[in-house]
C-alpha atoms as a PDB file:
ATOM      1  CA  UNK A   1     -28.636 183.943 -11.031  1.00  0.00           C
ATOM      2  CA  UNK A   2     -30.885 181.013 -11.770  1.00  0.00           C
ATOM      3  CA  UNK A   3     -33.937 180.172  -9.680  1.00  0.00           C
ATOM      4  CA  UNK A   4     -33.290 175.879  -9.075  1.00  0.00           C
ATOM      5  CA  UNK A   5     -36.210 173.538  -8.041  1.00  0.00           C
ATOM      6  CA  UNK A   6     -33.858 170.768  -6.640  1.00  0.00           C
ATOM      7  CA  UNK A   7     -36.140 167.202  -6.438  1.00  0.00           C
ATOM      8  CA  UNK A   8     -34.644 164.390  -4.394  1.00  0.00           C
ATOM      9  CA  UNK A   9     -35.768 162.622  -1.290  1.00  0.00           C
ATOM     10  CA  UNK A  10     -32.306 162.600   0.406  1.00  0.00           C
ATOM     11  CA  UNK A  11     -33.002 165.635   2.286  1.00  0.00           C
ATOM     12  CA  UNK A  12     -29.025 165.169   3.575  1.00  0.00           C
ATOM     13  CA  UNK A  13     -28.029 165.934   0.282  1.00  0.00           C
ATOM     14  CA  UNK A  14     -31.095 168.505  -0.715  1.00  0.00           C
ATOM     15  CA  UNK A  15     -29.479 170.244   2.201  1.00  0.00           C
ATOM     16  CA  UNK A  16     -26.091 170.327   1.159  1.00  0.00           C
ATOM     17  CA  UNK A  17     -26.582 170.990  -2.677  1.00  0.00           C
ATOM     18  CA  UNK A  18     -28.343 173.877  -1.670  1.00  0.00           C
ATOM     19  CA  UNK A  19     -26.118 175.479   0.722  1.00  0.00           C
ATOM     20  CA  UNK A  20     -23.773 175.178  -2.292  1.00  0.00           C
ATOM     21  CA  UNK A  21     -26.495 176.838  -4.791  1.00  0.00           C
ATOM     22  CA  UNK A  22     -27.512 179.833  -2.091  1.00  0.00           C
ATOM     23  CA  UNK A  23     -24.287 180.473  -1.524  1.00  0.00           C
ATOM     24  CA  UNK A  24     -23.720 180.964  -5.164  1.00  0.00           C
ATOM     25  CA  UNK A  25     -26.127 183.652  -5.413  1.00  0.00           C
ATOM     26  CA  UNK A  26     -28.793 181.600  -7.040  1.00  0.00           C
ATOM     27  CA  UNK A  27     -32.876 180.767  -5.369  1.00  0.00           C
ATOM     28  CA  UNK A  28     -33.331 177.035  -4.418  1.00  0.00           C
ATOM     29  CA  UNK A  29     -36.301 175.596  -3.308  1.00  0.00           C
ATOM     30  CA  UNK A  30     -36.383 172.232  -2.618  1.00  0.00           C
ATOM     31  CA  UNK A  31     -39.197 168.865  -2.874  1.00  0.00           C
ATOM     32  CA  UNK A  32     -38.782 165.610  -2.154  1.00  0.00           C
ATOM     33  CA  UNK A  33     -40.493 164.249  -5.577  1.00  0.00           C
ATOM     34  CA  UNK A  34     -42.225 163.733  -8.543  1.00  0.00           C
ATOM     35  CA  UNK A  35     -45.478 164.576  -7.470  1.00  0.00           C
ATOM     36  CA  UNK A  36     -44.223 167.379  -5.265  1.00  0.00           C
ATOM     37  CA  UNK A  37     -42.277 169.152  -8.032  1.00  0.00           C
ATOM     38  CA  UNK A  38     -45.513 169.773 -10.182  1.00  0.00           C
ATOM     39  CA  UNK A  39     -46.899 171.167  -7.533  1.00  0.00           C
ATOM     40  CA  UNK A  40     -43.939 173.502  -7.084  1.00  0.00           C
ATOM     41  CA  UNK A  41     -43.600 174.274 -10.895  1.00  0.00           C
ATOM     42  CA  UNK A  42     -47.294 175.103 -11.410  1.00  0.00           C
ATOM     43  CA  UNK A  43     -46.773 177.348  -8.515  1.00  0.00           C
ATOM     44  CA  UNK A  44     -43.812 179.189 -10.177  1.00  0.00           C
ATOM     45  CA  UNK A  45     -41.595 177.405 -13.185  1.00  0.00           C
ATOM     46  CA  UNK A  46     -37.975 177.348 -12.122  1.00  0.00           C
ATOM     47  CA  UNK A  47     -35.075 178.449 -14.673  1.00  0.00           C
ATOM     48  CA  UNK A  48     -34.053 174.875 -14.019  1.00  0.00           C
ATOM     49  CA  UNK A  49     -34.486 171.397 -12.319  1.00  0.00           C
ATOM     50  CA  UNK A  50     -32.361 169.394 -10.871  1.00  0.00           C
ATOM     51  CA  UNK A  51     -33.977 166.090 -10.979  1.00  0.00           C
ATOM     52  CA  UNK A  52     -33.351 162.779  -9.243  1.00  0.00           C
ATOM     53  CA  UNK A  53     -34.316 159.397 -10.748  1.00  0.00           C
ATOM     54  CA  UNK A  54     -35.199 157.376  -8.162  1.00  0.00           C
ATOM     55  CA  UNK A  55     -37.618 158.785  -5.554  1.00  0.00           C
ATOM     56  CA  UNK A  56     -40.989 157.662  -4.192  1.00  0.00           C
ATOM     57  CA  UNK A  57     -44.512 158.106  -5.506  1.00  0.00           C
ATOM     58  CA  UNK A  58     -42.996 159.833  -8.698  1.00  0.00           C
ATOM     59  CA  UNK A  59     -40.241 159.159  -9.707  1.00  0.00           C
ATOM     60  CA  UNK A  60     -37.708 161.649 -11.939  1.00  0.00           C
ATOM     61  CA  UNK A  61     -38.514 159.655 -15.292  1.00  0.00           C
ATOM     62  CA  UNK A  62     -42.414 159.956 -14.635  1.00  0.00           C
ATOM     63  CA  UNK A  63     -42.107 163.249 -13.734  1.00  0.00           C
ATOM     64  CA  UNK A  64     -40.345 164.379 -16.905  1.00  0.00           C
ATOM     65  CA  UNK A  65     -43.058 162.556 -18.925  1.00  0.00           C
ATOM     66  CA  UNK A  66     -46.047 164.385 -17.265  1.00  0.00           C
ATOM     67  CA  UNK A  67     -43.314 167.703 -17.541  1.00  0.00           C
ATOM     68  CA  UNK A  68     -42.658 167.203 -20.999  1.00  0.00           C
ATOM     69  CA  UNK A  69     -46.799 167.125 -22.532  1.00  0.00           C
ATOM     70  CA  UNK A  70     -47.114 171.079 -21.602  1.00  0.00           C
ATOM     71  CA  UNK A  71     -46.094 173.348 -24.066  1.00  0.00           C
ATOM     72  CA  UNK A  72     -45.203 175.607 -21.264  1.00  0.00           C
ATOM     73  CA  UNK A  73     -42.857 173.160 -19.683  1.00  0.00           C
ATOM     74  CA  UNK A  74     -41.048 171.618 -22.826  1.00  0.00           C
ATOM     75  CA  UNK A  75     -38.078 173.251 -22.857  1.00  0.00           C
ATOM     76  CA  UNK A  76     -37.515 173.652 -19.483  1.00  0.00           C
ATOM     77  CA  UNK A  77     -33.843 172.527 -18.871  1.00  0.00           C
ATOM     78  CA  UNK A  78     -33.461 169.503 -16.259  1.00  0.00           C
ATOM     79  CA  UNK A  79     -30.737 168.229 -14.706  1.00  0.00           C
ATOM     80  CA  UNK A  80     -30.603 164.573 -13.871  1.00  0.00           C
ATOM     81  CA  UNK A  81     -29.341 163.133 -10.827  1.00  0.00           C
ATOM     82  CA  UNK A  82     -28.554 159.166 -11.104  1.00  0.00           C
ATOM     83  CA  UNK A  83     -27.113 156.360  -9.030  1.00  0.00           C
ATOM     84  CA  UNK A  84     -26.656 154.115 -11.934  1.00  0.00           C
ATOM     85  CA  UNK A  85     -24.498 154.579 -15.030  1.00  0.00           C
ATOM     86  CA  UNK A  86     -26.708 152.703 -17.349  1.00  0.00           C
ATOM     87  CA  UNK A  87     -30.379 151.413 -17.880  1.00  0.00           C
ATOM     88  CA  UNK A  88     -33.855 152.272 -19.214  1.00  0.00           C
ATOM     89  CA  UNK A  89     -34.281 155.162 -17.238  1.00  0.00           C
ATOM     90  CA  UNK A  90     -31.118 156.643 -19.220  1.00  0.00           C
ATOM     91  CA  UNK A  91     -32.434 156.252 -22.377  1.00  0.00           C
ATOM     92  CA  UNK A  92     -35.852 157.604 -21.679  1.00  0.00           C
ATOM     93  CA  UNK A  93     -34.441 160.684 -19.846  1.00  0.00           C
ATOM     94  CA  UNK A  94     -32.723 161.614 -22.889  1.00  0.00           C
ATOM     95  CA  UNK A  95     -35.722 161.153 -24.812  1.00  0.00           C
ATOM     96  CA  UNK A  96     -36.868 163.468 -22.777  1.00  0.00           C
ATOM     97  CA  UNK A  97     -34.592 166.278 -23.318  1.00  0.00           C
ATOM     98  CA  UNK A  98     -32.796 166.265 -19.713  1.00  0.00           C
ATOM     99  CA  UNK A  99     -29.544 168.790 -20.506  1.00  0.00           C
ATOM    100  CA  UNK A 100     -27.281 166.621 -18.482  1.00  0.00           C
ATOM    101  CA  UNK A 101     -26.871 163.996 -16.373  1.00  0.00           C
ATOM    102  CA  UNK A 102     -25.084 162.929 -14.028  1.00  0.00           C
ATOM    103  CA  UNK A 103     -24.118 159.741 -12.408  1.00  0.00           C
ATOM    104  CA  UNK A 104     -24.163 160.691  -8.176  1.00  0.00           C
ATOM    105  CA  UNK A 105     -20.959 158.874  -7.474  1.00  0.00           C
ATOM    106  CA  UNK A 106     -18.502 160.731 -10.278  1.00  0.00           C
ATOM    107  CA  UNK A 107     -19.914 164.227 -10.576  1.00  0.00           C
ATOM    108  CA  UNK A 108     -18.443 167.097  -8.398  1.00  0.00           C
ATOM    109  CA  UNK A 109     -20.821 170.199  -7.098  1.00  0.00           C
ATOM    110  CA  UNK A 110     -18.897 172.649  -9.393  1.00  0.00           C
ATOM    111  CA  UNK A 111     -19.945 170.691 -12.372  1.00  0.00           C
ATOM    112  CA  UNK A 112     -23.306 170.765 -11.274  1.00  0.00           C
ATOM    113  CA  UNK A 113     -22.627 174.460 -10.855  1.00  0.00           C
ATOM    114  CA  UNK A 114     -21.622 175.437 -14.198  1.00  0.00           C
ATOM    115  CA  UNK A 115     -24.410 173.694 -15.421  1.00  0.00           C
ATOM    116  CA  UNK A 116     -26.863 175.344 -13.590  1.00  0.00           C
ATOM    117  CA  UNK A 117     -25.368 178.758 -14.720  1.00  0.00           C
ATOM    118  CA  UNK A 118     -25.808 178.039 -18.121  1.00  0.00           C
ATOM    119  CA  UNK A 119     -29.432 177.729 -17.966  1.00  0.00           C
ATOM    120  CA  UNK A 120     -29.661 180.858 -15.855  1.00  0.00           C
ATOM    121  CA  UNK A 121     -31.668 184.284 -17.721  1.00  0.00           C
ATOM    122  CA  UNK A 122     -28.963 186.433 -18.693  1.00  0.00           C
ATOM    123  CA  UNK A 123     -28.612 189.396 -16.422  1.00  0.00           C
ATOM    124  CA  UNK A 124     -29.754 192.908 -18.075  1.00  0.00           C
ATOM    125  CA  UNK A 125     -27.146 195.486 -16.686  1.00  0.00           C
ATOM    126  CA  UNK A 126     -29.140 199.013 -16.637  1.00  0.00           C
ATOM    127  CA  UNK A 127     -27.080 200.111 -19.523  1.00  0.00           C
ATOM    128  CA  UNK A 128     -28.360 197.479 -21.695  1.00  0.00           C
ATOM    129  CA  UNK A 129     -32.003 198.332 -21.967  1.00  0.00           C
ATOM    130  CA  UNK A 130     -33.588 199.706 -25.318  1.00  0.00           C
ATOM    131  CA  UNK A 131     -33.700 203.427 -25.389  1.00  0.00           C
ATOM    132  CA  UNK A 132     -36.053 205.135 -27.415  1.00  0.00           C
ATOM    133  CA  UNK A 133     -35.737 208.364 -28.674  1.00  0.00           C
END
């Protein structure tokens, strides 16, 4: 299961997405920003974010730039959030190496599900693990 930093200031939907996470079996913690997600990732980097654009004092876009300059942080996946279709902030988020996005209006929670799960750490069963003899 996939530890999710979910970043959007309409704590309405925060709540519901992760009731739908949690009950999934993945960890969700949730911030209502830019500014509040680096504080959250330099506390512990998630598996994955699921980023909205448009939110006060940082928004997604800015917060992917400042993201994006640590080596630590480059390849972390992101998932964007977006009320509109087209625009600037499209073409710079996938400048920016977000994994997906999707428009708020058209995408359903199990999409945003599946997603997720693919950018969870694989599980290690017990059996799996190296044995040396």
């Amino acid at each position: 299961m996939a530890d999710v930093l979910l970043v959007d200031d309409d704590a309405e939907a925060n709540e519901l997405v992760s009731l739908f996470l949690r009950r999934a079996g993945h960890t969700v913690r949730c911030v209502a920003n830019g500014r509040e997600a680096l504080g959250a990732i330099i506390i512990q980097t998630p598996d994955v974010i699921v980023l909205d654009v448009n939110m006060p004092q940082m928004d997604g876009v800015s917060f992917l730039e400042v993201v994006r300059c640590y080596l630590r942080w480059e390849s972390l996946p992101v998932i964007l959030l977006t009320g509109l279709a087209e625009g600037p902030h499209i073409h710079k988020a996938a400048e920016l190496r977000v994994r997906k996005t999707f428009i708020k209006a058209d995408y359903t929670i199990t999409d945003l599900l599946a997603q997720i799960e693919a950018c969870a750490p694989p599980v290690i069963e017990a059996g799996d693990a190296c044995h040396h003899g």
